[in-house]
C-alpha atoms as a PDB file:
ATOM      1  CA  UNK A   1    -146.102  15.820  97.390  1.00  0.00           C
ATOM      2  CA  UNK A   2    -143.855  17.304  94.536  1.00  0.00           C
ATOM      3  CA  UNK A   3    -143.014  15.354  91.635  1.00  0.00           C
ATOM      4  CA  UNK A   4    -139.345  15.823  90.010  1.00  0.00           C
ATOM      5  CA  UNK A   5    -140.348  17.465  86.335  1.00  0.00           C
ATOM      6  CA  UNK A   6    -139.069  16.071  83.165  1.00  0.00           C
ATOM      7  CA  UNK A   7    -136.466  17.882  81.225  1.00  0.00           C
ATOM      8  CA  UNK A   8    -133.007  19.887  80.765  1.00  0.00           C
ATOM      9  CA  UNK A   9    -131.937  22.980  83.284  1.00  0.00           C
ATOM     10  CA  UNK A  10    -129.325  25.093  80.726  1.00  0.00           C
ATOM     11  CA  UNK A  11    -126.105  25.722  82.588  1.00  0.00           C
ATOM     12  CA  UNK A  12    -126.138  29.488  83.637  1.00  0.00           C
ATOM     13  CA  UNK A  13    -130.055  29.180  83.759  1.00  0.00           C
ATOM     14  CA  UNK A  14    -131.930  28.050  86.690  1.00  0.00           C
ATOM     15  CA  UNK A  15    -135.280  25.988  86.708  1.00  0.00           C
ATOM     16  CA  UNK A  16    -138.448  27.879  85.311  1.00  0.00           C
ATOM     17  CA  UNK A  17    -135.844  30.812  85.236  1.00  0.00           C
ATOM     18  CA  UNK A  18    -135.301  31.499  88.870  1.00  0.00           C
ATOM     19  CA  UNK A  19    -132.067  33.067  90.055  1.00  0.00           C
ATOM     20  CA  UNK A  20    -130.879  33.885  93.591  1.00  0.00           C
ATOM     21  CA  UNK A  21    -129.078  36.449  94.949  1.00  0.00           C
ATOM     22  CA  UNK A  22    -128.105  35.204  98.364  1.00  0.00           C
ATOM     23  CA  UNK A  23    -125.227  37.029 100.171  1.00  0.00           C
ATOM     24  CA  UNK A  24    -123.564  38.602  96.653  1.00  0.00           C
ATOM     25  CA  UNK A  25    -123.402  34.454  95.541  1.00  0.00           C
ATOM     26  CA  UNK A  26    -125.190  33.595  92.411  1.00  0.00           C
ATOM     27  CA  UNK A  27    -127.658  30.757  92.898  1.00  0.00           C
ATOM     28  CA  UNK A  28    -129.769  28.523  90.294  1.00  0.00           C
ATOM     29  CA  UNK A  29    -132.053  26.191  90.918  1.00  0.00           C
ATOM     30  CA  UNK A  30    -131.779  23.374  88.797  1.00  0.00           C
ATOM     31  CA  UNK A  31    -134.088  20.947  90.003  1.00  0.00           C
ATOM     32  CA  UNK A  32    -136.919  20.345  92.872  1.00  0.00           C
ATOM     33  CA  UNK A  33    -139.130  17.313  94.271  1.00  0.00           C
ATOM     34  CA  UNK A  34    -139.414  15.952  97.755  1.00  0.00           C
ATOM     35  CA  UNK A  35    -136.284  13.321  97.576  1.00  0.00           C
ATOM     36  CA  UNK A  36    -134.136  15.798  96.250  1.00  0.00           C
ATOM     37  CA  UNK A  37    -132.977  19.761  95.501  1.00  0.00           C
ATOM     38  CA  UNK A  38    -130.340  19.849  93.471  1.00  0.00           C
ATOM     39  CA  UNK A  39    -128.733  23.900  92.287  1.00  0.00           C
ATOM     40  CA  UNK A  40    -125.593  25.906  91.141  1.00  0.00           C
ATOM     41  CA  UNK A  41    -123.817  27.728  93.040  1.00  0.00           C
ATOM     42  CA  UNK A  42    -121.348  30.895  91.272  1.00  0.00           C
ATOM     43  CA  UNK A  43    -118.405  32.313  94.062  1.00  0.00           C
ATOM     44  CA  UNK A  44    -116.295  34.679  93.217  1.00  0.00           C
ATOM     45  CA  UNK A  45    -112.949  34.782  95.141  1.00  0.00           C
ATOM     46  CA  UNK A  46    -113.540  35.307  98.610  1.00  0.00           C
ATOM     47  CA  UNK A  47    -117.007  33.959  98.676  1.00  0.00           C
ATOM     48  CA  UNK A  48    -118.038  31.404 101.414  1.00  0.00           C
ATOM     49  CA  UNK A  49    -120.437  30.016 102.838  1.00  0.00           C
ATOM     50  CA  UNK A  50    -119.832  29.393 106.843  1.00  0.00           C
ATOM     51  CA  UNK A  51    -119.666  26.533 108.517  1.00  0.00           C
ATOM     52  CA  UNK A  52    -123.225  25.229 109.201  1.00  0.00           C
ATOM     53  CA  UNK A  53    -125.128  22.106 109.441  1.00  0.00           C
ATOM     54  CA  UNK A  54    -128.465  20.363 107.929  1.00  0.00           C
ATOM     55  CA  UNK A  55    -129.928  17.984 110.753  1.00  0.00           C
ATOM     56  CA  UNK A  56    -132.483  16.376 108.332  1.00  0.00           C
ATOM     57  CA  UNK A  57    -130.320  16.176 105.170  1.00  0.00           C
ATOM     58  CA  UNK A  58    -127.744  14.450 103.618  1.00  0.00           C
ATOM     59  CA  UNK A  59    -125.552  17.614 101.081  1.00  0.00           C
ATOM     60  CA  UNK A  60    -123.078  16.844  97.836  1.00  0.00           C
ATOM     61  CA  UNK A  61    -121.033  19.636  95.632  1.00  0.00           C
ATOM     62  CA  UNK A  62    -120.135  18.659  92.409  1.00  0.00           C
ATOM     63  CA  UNK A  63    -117.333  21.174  91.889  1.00  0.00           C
ATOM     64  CA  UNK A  64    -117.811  22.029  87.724  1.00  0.00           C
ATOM     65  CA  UNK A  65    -115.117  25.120  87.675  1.00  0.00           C
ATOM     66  CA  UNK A  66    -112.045  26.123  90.174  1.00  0.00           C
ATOM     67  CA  UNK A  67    -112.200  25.295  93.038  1.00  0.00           C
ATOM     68  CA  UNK A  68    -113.627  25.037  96.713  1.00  0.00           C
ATOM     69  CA  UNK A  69    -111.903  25.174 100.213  1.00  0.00           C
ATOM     70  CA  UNK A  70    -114.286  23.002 102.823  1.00  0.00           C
ATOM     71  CA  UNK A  71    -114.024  22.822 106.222  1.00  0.00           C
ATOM     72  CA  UNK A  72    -116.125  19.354 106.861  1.00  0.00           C
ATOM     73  CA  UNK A  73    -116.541  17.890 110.498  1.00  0.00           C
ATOM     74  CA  UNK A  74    -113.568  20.467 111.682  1.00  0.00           C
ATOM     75  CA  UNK A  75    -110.458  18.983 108.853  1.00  0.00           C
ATOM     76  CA  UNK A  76    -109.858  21.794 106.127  1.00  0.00           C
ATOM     77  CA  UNK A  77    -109.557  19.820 102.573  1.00  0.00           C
ATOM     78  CA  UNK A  78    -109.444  21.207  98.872  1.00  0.00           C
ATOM     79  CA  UNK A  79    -111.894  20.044  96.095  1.00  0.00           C
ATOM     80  CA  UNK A  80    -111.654  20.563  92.318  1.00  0.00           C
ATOM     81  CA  UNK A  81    -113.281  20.533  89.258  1.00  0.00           C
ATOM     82  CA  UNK A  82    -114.628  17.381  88.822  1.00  0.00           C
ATOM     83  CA  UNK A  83    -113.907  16.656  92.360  1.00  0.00           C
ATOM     84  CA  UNK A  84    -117.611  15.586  94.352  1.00  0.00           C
ATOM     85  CA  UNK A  85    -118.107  16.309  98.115  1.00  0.00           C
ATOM     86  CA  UNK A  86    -120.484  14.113 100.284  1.00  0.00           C
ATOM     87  CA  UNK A  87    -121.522  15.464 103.693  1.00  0.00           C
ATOM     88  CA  UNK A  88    -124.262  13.355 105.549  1.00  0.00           C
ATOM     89  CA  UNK A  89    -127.147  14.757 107.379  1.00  0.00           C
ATOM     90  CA  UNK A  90    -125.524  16.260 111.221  1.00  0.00           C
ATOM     91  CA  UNK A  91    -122.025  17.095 109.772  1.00  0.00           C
ATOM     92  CA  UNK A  92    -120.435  20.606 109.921  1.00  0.00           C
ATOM     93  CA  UNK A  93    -119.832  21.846 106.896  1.00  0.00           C
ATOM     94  CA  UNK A  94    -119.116  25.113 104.872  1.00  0.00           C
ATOM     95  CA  UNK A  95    -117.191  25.654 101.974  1.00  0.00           C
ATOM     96  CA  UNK A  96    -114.731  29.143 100.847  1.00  0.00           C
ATOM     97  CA  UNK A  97    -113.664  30.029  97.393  1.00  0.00           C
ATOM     98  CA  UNK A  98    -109.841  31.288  98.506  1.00  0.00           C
ATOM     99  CA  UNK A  99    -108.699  31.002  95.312  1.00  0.00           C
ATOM    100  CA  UNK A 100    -108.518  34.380  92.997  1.00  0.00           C
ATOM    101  CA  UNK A 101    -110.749  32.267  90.907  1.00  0.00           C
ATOM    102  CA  UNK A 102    -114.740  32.096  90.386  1.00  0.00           C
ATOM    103  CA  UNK A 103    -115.282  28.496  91.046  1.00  0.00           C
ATOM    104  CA  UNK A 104    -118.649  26.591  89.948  1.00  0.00           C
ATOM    105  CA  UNK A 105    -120.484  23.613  91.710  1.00  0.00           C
ATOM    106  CA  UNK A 106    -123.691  21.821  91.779  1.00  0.00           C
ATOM    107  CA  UNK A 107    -125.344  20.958  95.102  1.00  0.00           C
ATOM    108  CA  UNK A 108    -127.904  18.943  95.814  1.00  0.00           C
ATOM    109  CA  UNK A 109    -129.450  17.432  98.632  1.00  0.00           C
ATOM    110  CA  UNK A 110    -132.146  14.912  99.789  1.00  0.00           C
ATOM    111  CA  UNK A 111    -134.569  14.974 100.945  1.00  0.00           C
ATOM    112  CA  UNK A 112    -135.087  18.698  99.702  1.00  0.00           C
ATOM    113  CA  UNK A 113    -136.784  19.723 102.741  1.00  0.00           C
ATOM    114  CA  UNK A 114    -137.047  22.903 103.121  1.00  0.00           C
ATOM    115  CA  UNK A 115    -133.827  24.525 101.728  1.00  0.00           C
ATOM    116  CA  UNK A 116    -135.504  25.671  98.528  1.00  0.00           C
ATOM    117  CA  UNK A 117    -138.054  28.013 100.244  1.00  0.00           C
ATOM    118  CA  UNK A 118    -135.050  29.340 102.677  1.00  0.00           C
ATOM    119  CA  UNK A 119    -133.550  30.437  99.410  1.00  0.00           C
ATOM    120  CA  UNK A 120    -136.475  32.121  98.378  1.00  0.00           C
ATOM    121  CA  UNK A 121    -136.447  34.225 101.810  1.00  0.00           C
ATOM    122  CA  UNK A 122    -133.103  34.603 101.847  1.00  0.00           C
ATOM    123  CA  UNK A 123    -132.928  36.190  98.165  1.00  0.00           C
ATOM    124  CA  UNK A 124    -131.590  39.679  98.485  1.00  0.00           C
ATOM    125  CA  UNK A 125    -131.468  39.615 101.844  1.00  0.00           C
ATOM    126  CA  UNK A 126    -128.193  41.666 103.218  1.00  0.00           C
ATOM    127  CA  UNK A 127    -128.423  41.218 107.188  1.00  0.00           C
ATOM    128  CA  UNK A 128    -126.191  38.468 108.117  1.00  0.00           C
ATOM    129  CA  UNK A 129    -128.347  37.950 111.729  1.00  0.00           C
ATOM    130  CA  UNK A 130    -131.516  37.657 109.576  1.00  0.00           C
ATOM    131  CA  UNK A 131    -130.058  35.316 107.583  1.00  0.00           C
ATOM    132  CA  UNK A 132    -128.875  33.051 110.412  1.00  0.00           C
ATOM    133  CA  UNK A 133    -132.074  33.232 112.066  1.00  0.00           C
ATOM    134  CA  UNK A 134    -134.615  32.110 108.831  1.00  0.00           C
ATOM    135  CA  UNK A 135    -131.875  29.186 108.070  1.00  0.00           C
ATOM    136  CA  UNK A 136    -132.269  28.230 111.890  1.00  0.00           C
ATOM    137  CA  UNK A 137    -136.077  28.395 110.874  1.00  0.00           C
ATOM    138  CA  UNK A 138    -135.586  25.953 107.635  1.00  0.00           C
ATOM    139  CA  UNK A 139    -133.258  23.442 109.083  1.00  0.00           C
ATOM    140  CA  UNK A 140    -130.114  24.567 108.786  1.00  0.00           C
ATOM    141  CA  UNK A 141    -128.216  25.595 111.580  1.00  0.00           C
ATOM    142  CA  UNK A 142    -124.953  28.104 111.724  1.00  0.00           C
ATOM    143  CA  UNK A 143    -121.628  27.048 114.141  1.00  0.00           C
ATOM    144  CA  UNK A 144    -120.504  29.720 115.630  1.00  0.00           C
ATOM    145  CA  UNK A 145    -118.170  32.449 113.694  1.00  0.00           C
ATOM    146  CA  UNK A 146    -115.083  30.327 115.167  1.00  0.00           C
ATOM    147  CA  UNK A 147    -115.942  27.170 113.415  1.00  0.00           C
ATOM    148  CA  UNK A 148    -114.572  28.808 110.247  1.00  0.00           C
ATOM    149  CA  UNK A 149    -110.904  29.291 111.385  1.00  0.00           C
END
């Protein structure tokens, strides 16, 4: 069992000074136990992630800077800063930066699961399929390429 650790994550900084690369998106983790995961997210215009799904866990964005297109349970809707996004556990989801602006968000979810060590395989990882198939392997699961029209 992980405990949550005491302190302050610095914006721009992730916990114990971990950074992601995952699909050209800048990821920090900010903070990791068993009830929750909680990181940043950095998308530069035309960044997305696709429509997808966590069976076992319940997902928020706290949008911090721009803003965020999300397709959630098949209705398009905008957030922005300061704007926060709740998607239970079995809901499609994904969310687009289609703004010519970097946009900035927290996420979290709970329980963490086992999104943090999909991150960790996923780092600098550049084949889409490969990436599909460890998610599928870590409890989250990708819609189809048609879900994101």
């Amino acid at each position: 069992m992980s405990d949550l650790a005491k302190g302050i994550t610095r914006k721009g900084e992730g916990f114990a000074g971990t950074t992601w690369n995952i699909l050209g998106q800048v990821y920090f983790p900010k903070a990791t136990c068993d009830s929750a995961f909680a990181f940043e997210t950095n998308s530069d215009p035309g960044q997305f992630v696709p429509v997808h799904v966590h069976p076992t866990q319940d997902e928020f964005i706290l949008v911090q800077e721009g803003e965020l297109d999300l397709k959630l349970d098949g209705v398009w809707s905008k957030a922005k800063a300061g704007d926060l996004v709740r998607m239970p556990r079995g809901v499609p989801h994904g969310y687009f930066n289609k703004s010519d602006k970097p946009a900035r968000a927290l996420f979290w979810v709970s329980p963490a699961g086992k999104l943090e060590d999909l991150f960790k395989a996923l780092h600098d990882l550049s084949d889409t399929a490969e990436v599909v198939r460890l998610s599928a392997l870590h409890e989250v699961d990708f819609l189809p390429p048609e879900a994101n029209e």
